[in-house]
C-alpha atoms as a PDB file:
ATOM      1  CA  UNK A   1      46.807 -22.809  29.324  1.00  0.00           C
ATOM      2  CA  UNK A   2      43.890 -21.973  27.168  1.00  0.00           C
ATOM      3  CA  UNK A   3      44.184 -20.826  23.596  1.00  0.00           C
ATOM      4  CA  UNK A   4      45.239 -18.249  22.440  1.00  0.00           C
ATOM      5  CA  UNK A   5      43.768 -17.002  18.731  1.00  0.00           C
ATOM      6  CA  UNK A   6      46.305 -15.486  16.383  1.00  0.00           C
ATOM      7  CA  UNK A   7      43.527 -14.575  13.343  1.00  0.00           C
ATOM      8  CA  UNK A   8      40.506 -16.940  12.664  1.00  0.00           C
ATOM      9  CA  UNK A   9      42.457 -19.518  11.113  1.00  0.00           C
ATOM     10  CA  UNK A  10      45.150 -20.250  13.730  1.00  0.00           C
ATOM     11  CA  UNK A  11      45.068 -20.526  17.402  1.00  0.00           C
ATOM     12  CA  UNK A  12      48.001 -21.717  19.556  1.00  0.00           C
ATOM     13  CA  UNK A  13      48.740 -23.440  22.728  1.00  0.00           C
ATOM     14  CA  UNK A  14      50.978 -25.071  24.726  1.00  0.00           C
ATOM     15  CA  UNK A  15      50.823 -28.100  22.863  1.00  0.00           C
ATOM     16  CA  UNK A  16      50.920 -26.589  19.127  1.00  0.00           C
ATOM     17  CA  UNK A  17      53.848 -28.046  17.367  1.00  0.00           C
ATOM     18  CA  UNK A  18      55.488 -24.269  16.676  1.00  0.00           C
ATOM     19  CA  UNK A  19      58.445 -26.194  14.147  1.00  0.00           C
ATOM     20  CA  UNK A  20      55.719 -27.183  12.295  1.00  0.00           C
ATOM     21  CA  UNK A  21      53.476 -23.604  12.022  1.00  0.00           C
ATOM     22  CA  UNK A  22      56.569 -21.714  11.564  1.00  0.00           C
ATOM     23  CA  UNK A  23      58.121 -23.547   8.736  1.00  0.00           C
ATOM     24  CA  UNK A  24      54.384 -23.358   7.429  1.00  0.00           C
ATOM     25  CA  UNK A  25      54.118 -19.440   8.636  1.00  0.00           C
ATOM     26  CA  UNK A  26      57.549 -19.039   6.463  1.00  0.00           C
ATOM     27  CA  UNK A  27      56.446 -20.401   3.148  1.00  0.00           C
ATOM     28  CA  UNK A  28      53.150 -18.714   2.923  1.00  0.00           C
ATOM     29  CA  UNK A  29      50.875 -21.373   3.956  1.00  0.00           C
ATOM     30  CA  UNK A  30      49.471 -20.566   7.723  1.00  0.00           C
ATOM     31  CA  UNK A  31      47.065 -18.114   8.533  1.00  0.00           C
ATOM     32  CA  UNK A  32      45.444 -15.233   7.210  1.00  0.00           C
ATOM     33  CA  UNK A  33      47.763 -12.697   5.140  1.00  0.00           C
ATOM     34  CA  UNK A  34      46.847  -9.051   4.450  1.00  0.00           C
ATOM     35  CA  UNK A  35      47.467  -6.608   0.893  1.00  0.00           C
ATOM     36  CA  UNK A  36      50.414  -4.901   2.997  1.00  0.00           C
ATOM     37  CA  UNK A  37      52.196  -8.328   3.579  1.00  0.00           C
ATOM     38  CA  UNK A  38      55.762  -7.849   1.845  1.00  0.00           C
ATOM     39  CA  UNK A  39      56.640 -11.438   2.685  1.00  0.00           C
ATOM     40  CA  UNK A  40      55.101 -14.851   4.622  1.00  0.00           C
ATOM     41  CA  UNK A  41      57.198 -13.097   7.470  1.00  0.00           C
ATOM     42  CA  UNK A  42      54.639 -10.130   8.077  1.00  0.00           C
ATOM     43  CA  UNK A  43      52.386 -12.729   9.361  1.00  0.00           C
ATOM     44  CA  UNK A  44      54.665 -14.546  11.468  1.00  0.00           C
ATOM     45  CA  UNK A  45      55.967 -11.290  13.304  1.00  0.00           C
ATOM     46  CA  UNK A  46      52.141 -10.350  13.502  1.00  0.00           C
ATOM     47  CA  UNK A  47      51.753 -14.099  15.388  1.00  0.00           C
ATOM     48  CA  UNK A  48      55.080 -13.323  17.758  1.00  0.00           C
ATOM     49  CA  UNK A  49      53.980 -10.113  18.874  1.00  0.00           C
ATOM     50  CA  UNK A  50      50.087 -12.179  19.820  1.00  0.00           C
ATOM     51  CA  UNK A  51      52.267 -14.288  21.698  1.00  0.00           C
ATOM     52  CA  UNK A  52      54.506 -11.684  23.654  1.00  0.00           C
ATOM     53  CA  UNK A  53      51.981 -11.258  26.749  1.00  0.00           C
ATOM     54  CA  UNK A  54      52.729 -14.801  27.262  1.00  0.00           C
ATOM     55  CA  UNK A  55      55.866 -15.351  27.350  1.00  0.00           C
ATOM     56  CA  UNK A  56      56.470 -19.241  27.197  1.00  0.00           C
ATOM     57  CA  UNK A  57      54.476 -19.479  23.899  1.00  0.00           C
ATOM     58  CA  UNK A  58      56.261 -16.654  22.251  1.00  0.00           C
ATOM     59  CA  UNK A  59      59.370 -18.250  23.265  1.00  0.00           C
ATOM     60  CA  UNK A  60      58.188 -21.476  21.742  1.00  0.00           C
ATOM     61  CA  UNK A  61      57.550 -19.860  18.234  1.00  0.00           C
ATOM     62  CA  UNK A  62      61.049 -18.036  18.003  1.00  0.00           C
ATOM     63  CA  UNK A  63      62.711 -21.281  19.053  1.00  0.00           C
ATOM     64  CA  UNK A  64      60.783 -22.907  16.240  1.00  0.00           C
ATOM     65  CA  UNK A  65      61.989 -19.723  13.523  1.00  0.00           C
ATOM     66  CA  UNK A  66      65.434 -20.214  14.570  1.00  0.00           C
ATOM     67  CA  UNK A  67      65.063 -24.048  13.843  1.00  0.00           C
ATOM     68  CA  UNK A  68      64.532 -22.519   9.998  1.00  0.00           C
ATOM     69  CA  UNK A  69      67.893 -20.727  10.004  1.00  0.00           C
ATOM     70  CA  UNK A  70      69.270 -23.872   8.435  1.00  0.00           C
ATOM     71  CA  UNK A  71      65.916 -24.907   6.571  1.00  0.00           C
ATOM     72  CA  UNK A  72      66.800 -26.687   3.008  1.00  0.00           C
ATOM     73  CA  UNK A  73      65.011 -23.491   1.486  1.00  0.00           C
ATOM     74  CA  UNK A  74      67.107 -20.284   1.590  1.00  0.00           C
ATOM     75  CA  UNK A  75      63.203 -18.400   1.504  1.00  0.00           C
ATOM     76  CA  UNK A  76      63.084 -19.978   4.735  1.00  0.00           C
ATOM     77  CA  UNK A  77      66.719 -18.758   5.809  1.00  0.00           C
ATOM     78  CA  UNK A  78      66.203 -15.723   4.975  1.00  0.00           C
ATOM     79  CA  UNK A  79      62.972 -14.760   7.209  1.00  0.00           C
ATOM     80  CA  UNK A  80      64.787 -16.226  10.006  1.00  0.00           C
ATOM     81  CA  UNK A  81      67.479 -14.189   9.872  1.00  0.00           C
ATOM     82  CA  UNK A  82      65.096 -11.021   9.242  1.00  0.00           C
ATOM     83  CA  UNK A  83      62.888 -11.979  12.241  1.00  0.00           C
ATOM     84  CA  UNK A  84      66.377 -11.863  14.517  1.00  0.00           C
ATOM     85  CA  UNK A  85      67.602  -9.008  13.119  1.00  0.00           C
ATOM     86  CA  UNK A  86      64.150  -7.434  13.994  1.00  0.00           C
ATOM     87  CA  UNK A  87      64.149  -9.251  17.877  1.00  0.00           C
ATOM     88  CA  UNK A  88      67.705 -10.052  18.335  1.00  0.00           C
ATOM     89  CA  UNK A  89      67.275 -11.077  22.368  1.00  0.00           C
ATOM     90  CA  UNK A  90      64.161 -13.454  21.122  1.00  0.00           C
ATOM     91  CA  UNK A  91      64.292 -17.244  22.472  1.00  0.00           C
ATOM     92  CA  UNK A  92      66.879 -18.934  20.453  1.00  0.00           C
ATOM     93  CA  UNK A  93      68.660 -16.214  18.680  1.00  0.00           C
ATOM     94  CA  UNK A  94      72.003 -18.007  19.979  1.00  0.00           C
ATOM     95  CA  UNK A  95      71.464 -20.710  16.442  1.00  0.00           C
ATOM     96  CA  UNK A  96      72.703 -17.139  14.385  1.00  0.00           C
ATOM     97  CA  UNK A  97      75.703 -16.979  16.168  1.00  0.00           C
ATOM     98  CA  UNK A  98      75.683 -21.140  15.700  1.00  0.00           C
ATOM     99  CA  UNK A  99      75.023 -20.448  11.685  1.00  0.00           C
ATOM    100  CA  UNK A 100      77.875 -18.388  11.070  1.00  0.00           C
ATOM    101  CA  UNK A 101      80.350 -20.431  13.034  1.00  0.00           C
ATOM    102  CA  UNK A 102      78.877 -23.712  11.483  1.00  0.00           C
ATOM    103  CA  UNK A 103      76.946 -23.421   8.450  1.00  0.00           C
ATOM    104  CA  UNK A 104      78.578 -20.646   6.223  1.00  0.00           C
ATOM    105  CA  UNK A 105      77.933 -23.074   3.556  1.00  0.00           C
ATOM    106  CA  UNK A 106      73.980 -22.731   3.583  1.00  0.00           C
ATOM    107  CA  UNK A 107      74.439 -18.422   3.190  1.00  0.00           C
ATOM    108  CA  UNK A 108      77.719 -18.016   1.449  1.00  0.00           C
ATOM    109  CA  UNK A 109      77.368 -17.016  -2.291  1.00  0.00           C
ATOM    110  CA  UNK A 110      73.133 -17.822  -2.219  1.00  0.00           C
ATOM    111  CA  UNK A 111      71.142 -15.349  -3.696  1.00  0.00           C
ATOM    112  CA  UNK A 112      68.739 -12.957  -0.751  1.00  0.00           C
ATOM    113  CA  UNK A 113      65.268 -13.984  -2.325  1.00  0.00           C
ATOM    114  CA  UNK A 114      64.151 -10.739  -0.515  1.00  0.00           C
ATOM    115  CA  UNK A 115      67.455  -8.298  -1.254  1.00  0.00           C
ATOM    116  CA  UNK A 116      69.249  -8.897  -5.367  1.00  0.00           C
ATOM    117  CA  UNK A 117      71.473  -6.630  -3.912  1.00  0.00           C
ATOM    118  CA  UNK A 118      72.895  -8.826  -1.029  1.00  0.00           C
ATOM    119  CA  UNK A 119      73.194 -12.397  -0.755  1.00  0.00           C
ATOM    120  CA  UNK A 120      72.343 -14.275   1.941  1.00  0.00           C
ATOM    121  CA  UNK A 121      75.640 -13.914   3.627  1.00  0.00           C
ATOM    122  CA  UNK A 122      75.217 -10.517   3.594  1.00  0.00           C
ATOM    123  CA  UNK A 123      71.825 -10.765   6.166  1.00  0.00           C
ATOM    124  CA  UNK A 124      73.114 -13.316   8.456  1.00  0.00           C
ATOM    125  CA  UNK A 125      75.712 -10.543   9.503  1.00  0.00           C
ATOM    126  CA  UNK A 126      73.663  -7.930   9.396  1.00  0.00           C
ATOM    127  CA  UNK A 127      71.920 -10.071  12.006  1.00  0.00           C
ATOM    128  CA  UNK A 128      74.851 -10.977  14.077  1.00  0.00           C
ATOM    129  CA  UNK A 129      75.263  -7.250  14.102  1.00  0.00           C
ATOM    130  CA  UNK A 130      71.859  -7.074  15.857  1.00  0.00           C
ATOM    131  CA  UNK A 131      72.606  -9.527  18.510  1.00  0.00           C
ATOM    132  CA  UNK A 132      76.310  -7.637  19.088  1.00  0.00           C
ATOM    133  CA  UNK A 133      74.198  -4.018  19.924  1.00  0.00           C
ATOM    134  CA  UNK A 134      71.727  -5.940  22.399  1.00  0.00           C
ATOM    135  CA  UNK A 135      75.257  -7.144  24.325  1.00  0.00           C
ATOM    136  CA  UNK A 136      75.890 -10.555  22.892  1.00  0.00           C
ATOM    137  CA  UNK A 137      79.950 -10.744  23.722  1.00  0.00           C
ATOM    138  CA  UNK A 138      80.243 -14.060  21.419  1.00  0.00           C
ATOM    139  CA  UNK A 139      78.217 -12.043  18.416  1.00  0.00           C
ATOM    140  CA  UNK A 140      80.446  -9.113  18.887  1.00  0.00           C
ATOM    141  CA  UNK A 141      84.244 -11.110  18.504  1.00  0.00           C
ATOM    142  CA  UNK A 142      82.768 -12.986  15.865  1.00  0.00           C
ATOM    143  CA  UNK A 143      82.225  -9.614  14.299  1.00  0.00           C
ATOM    144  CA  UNK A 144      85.458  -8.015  15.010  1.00  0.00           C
ATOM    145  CA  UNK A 145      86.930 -10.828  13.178  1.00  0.00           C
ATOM    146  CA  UNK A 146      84.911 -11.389  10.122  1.00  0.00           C
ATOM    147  CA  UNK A 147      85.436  -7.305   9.553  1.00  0.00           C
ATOM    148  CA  UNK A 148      89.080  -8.384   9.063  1.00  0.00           C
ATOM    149  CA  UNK A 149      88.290 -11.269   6.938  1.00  0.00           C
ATOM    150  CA  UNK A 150      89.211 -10.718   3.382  1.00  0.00           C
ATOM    151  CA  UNK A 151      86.318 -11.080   1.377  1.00  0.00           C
ATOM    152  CA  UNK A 152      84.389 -11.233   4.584  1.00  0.00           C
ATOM    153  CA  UNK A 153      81.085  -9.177   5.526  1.00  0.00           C
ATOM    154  CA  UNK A 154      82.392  -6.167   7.135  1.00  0.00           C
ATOM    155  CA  UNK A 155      79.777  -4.009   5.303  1.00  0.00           C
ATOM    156  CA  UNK A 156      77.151  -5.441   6.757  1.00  0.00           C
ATOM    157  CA  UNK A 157      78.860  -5.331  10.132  1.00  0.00           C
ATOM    158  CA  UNK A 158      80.043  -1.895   9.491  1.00  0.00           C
ATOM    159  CA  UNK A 159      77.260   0.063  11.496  1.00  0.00           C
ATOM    160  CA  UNK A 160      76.886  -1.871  14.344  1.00  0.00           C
ATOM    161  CA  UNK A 161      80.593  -1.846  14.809  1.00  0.00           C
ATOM    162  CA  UNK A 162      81.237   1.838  14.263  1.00  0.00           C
ATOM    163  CA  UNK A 163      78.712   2.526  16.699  1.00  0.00           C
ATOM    164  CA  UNK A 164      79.651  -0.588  19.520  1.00  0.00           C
ATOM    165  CA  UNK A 165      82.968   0.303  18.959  1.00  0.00           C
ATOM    166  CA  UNK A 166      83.838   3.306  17.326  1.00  0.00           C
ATOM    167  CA  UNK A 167      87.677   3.698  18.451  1.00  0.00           C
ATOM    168  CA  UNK A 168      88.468   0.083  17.473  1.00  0.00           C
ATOM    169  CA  UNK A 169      86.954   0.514  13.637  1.00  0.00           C
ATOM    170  CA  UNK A 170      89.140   3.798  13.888  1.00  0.00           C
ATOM    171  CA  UNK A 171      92.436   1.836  15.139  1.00  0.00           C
ATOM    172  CA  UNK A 172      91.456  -1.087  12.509  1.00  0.00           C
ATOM    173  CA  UNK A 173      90.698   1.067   9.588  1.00  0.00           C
ATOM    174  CA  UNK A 174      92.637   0.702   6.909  1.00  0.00           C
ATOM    175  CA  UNK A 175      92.225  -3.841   7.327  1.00  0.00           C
ATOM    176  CA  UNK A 176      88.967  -3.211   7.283  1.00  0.00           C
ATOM    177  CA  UNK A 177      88.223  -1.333   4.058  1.00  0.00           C
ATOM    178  CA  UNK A 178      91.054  -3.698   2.529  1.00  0.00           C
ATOM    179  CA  UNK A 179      88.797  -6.887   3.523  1.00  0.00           C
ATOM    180  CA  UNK A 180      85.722  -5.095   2.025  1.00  0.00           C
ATOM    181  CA  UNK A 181      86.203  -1.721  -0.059  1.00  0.00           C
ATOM    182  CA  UNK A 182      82.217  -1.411   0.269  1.00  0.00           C
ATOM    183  CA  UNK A 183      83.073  -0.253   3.990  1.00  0.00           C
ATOM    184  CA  UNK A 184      84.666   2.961   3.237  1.00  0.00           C
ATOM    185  CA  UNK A 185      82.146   5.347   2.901  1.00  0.00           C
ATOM    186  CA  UNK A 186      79.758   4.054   5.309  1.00  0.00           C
ATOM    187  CA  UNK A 187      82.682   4.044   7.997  1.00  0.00           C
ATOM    188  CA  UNK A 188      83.021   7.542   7.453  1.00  0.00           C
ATOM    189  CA  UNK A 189      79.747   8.216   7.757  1.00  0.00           C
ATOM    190  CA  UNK A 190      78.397   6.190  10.879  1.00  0.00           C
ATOM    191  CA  UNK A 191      81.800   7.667  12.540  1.00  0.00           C
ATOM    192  CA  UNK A 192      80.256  11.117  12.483  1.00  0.00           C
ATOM    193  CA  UNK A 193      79.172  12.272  15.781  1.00  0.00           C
ATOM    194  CA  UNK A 194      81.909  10.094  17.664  1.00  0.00           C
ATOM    195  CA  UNK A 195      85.203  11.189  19.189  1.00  0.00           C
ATOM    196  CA  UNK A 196      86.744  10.470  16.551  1.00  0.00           C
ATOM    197  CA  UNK A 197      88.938  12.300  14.013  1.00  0.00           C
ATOM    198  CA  UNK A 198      86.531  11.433  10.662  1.00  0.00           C
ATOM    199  CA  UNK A 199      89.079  13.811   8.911  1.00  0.00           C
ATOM    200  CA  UNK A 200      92.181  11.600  10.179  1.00  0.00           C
ATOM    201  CA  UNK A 201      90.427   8.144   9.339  1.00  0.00           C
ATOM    202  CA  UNK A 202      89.293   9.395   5.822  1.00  0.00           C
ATOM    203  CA  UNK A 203      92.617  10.437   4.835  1.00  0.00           C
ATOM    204  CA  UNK A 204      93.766   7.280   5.761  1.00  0.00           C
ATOM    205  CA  UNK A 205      91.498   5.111   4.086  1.00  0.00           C
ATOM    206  CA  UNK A 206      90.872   7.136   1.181  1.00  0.00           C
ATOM    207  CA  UNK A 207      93.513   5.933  -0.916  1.00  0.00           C
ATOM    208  CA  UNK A 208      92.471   2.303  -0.576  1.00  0.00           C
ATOM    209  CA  UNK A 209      89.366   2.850  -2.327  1.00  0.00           C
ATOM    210  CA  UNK A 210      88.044   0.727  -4.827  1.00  0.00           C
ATOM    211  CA  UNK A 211      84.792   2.126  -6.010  1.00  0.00           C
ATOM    212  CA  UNK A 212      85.621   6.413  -6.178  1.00  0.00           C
ATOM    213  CA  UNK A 213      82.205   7.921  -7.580  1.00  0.00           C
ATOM    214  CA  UNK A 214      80.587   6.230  -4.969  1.00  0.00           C
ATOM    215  CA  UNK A 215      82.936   6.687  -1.963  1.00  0.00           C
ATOM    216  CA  UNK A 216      82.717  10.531  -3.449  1.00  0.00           C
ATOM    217  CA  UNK A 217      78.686  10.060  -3.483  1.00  0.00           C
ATOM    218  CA  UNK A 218      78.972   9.299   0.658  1.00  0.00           C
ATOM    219  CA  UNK A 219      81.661  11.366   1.386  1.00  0.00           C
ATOM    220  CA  UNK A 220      79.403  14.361   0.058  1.00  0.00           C
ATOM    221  CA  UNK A 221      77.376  13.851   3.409  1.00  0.00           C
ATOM    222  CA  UNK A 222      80.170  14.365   5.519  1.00  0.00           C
ATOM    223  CA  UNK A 223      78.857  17.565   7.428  1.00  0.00           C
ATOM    224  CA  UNK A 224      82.221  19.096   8.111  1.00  0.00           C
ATOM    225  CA  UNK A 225      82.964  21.052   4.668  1.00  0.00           C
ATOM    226  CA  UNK A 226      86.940  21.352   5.927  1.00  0.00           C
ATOM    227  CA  UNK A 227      86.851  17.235   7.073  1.00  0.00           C
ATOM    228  CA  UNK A 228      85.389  16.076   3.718  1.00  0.00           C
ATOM    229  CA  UNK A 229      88.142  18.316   1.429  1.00  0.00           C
ATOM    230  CA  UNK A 230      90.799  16.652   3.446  1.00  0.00           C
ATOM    231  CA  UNK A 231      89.441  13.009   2.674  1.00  0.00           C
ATOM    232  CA  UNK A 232      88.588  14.108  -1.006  1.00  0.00           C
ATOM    233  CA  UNK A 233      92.250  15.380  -1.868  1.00  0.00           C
ATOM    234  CA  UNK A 234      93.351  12.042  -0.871  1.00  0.00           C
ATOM    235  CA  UNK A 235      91.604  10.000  -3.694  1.00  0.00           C
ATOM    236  CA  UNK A 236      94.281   8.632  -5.911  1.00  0.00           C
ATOM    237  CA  UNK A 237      92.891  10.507  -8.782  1.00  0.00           C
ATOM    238  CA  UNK A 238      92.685  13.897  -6.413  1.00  0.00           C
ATOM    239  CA  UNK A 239      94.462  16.444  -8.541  1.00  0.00           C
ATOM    240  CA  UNK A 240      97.742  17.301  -7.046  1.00  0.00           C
END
């Protein structure tokens, strides 16, 4: 297999060590960035999609990101789970599904050096998520359970379940805004458009929340003007 060039400072072949240029791709230090680059990752997804026409090599370098799903450095974590969540049927995506089962530890309560607003916890679900809407069965329990789990990550979950699934996040409701209050409005939303009664969930969920001016906030884009007054006049503070 010849070479294949990714910019003018790295070329690949079959016997590239890929661990090696991805941990290095990852933490800044391979190949050629550009202004636009957000993060090392730009590059790397640049490299992947080099690699797609042939197949083995691009399968090599996901294998080799998915080795840095447990990397020592959560910068490292972190692309990996952004590069799944971005190609969640890549070579080795099945090591998410192995990091939330066995390494909570290395995500749990660590900051997202590229999201203040989540941790790191937060993005390996939103990944799992990913790999549940491409038909992973084993991604898609584990999320059904963790949206139960108090003080789990059912908001991250919350859109790929409500469209996977949208009569069982209807059924399980109420346990799932309990477990995480920041799924209530976002339910409601990603429910509209399904079979189901929005109206009937929202009443039944609305008195569980937590956060009201911004449940209110989402529940203002609830099309139906009739459907959002019946979720609204069920806010424990909804005058009487």
């Amino acid at each position: 297999m010849s070479q294949i060039q990714i910019d003018t400072d790295v070329s690949v072949d079959a016997s590239t060590d890929f661990a090696d240029l991805a941990r290095r791709a990852l933490r800044g230090e391979a190949g050629i960035a550009l202004q636009s680059d957000q993060a090392p990752l730009d590059w790397l997804e640049r490299a992947y999609e080099r690699l797609r026409p042939t197949p083995a090599l691009a399968a090599s370098l996901s294998r080799a990101v998915a080795g840095c799903l447990t990397d020592p450095a959560a910068k490292l974590r972190a692309q990996a789970l952004m590069f799944f969540e971005k190609h969640p049927d890549a070579a080795g995506h099945d090591l998410v599904l192995a990091a939330a089962k066995q390494h909570r530890p290395l995500f749990r309560g660590i900051p997202n050096p590229f999201q203040d607003s989540v941790p790191l916890e937060w993005q390996l679900f939103r990944t799992l998520g990913a790999l549940a809407l491409k038909g992973d069965a084993d991604a898609l329990a584990l999320a059904y359970a963790e949206a139960l789990r108090p003080t789990g990550q059912g908001g991250a979950l919350i859109a790929a379940l409500t469209r996977l699934d949208p009569n069982w996040v209807a059924v399980h409701a109420e346990e799932i805004v309990k477990a995480d209050p920041t799924t209530a409005g976002p339910l409601l939303i990603n429910l509209q458009g399904s079979p189901i009664d929005v109206g009937d969930v929202g009443e039944r969920i609305a008195p569980l929340v937590v956060d009201e001016p911004m449940f209110r906030s989402l529940a203002e884009m609830i099309d139906d003007t009739t459907t959002r007054r019946r979720i609204l006049a069920r806010l424990p503070t909804a005058a009487p």
